[in-house]
Structures are given as structure tokens and as C-alpha cells.
Protein backbone atom coordinates (compact mmCIF):
# COMPACT_ATOMS: atom_id res chain seq x y z
CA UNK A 1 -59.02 66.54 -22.22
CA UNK A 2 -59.06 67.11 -18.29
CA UNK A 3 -58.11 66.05 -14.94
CA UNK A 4 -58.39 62.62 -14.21
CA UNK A 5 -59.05 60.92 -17.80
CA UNK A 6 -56.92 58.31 -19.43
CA UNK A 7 -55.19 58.23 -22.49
CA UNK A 8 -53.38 55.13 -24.39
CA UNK A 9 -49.78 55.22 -25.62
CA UNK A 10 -47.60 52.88 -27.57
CA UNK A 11 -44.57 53.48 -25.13
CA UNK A 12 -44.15 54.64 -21.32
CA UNK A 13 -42.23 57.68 -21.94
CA UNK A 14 -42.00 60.50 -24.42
CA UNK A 15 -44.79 62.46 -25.55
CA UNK A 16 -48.49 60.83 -25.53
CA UNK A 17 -50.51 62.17 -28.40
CA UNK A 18 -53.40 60.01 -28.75
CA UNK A 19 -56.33 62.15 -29.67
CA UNK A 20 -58.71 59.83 -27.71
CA UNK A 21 -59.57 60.24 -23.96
CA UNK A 22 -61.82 58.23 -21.58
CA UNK A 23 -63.30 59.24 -18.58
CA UNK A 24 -62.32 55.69 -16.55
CA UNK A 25 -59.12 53.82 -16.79
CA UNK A 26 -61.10 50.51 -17.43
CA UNK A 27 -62.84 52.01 -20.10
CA UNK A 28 -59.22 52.94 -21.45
CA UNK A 29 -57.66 49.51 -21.08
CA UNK A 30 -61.18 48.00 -22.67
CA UNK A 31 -60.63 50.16 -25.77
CA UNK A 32 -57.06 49.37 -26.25
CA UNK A 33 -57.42 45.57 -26.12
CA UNK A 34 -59.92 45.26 -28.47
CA UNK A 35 -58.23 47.49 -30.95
CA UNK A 36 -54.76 45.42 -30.57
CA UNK A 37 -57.10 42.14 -31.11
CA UNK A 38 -58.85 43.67 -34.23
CA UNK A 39 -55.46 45.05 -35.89
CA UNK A 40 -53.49 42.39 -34.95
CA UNK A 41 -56.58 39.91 -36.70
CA UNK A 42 -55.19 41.96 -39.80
CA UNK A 43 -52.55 44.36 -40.11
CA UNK A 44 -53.40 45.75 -43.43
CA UNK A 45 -56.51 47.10 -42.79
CA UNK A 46 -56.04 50.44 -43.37
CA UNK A 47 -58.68 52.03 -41.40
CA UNK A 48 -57.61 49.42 -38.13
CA UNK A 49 -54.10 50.82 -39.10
CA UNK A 50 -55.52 54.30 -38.70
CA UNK A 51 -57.10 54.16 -35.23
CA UNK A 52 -54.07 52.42 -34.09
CA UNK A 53 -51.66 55.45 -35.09
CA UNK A 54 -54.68 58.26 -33.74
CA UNK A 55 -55.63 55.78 -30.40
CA UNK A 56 -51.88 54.48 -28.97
CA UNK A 57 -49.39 56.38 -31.21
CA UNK A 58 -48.08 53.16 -32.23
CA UNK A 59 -46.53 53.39 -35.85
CA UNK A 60 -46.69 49.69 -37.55
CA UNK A 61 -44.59 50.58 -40.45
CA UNK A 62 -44.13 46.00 -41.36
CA UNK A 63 -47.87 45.15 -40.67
CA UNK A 64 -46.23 43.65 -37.36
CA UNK A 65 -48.09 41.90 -34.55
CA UNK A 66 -48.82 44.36 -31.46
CA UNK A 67 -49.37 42.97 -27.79
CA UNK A 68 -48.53 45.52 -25.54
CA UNK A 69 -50.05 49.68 -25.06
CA UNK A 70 -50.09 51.82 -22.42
CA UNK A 71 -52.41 53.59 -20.35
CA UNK A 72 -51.98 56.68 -17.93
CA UNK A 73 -54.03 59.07 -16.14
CA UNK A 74 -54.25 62.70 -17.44
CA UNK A 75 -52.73 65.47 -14.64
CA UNK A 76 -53.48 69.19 -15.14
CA UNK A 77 -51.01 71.15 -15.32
CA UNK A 78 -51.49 74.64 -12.98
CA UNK A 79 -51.45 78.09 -14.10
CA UNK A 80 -48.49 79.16 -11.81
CA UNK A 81 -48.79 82.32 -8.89
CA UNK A 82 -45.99 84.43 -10.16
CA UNK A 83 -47.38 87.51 -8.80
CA UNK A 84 -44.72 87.98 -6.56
CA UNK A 85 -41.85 87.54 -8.96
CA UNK A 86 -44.07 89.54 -11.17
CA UNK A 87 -44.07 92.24 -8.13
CA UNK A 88 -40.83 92.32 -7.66
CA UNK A 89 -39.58 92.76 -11.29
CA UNK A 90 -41.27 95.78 -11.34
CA UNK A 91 -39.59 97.01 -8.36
CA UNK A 92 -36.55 96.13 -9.87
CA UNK A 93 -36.80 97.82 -13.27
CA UNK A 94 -37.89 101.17 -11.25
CA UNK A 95 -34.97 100.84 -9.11
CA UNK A 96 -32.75 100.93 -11.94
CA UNK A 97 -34.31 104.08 -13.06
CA UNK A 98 -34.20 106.12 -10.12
CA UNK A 99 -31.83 103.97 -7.92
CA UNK A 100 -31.94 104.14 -4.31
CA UNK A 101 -35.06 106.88 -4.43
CA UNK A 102 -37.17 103.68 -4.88
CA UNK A 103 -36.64 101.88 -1.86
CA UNK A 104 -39.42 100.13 -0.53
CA UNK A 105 -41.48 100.46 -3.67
CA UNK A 106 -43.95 97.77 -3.54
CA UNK A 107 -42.57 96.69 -0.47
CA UNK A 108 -46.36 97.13 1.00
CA UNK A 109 -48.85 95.58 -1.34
CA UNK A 110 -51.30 93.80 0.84
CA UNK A 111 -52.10 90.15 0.28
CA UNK A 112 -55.36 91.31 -0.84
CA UNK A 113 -53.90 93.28 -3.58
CA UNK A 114 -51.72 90.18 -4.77
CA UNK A 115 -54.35 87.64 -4.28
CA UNK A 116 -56.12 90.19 -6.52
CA UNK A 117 -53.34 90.80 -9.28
CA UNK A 118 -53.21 86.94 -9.31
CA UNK A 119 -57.26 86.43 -9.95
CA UNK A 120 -56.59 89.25 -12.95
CA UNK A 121 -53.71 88.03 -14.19
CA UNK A 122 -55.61 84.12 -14.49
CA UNK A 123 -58.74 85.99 -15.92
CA UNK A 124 -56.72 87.47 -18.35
CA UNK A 125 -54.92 84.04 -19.29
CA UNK A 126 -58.04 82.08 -19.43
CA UNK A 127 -60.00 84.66 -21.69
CA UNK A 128 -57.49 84.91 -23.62
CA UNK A 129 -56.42 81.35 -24.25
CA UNK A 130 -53.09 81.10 -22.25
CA UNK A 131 -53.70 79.06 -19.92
CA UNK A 132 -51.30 75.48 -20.58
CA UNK A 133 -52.96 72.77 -22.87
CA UNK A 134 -50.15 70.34 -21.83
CA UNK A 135 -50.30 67.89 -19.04
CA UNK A 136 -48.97 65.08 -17.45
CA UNK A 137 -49.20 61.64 -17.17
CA UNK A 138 -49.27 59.81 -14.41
CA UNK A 139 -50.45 56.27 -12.80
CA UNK A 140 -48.55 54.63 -16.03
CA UNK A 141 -49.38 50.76 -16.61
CA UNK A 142 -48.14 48.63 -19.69
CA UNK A 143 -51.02 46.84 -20.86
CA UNK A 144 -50.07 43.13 -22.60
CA UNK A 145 -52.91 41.73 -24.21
CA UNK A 146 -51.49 38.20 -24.75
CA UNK A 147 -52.05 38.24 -20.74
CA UNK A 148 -55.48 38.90 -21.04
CA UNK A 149 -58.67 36.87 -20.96
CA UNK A 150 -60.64 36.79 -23.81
């Protein structure tokens, strides 16, 4: 998964789980038609049934007739800057050591130094596999393929 694919989902909202991406939203909408057309051709095929459930999340638990999916863009979530909260927690936790002997602790890290903190800090995330997995969706169409040519 990454910025700017699509995904298919049985409903606008909630989560979309589908473990099949595609790099245009044509592509997407293409894909999605044709399996509604083949499943709906017949709904006991099990391995139809199958892609349905991994493809659109779409759980056909009486063999009944699908017509609509739909498709949204993938968004990246950002690995957030919270260097400066980060900064000023530790200033915190000394003042409540020593109290007022701390003033001004950290008061003078350059923006060098945080930029810097913040590259390590992403580094560190990244090698270690915490940077966010989850994403958005946006650009959200519904997707009727009774409406559809073909």
C-alpha cells in the first residue's frame, strides 16, 4: 500500500480492509465491476465468493445479488514532529526534580538541534518498524454497476 492507490470497499465508511490495491482509480473501478458481474452470474461459487470478501469486504452471507462497491484513494498518514512536546516534557520532569534550579533548561536548543532530534527520532521509527501502517481514505465514490455499460 502507498500514497495515491485505490482500494475497493463494500460501504463508504468504517474500516476498508481489502487486501487488494491498484495503482489508478480506473483500474480500481475496472476490477470491481467485473468481479460484481462474475459473482453476481453465480453467487455460490465459492472461490467468486472469496475474492469478493478479500477485494470489497462485502460479506454475502444469502448468495444475494450485489450492484454497488466503493472505491477511494489511499492517503498516508504522517509520522508526526513531536519534538517539541517531546522537548518540553523533559524540561518538565527535570523541573519537578530540582524545581525552580531548572529554569530555562532547554529553553535554547537551536532549530538545528530539533530539526536533528526529529530526523533521529523518524530514523529510529522507520528502522524499527513504527512508523503508522494505517491510512486514510479519501476521494470516496459509490460505484453501481447496474449503471454501467457493458
Amino acid at each position: 500500500m502507498k500514497q495515491g492507490q485505490w482500494m475497493l470497499n463494500g460501504s463508504y465508511g468504517g474500516r476498508w480492509e481489502s487486501i487488494t490495491y491498484f495503482d489508478t482509480k480506473e483500474e480500481a473501478i475496472k476490477h470491481g465491476i467485473n468481479l460484481l458481474k462474475k459473482y453476481n452470474r453465480n453467487t455460490h461459487d465459492e472461490k467468486t465468493r472469496n475474492q469478493v470478501m478479500n477485494d470489497l469486504t462485502i460479506y454475502s452471507y444469502y448468495n444475494e445479488l450485489i450492484y454497488t462497491f466503493f472505491v477511494g484513494e489511499i492517503e498516508e498518514i504522517a509520522f508526526p514532529d513531536e519534538t517539541d512536546s517531546l522537548l518540553e516534557n523533559i524540561a518538565e520532569r527535570v523541573y519537578d526534580v530540582v524545581g525552580e534550579y531548572s529554569e530555562g533548561y532547554l529553553d535554547d536548543v537551536t532549530e538545528e538541534h530539533r530539526e536533528e532530534l526529529q530526523s533521529f527520532i523518524y530514523r529510529w521509527a522507520k528502522q524499527r518498524g513504527y512508523l503508522p501502517e494505517c491510512f486514510l481514505i479519501g476521494e470516496i465514490e459509490e460505484i453501481d454497476i447496474r449503471n454501467v455499460g457493458g
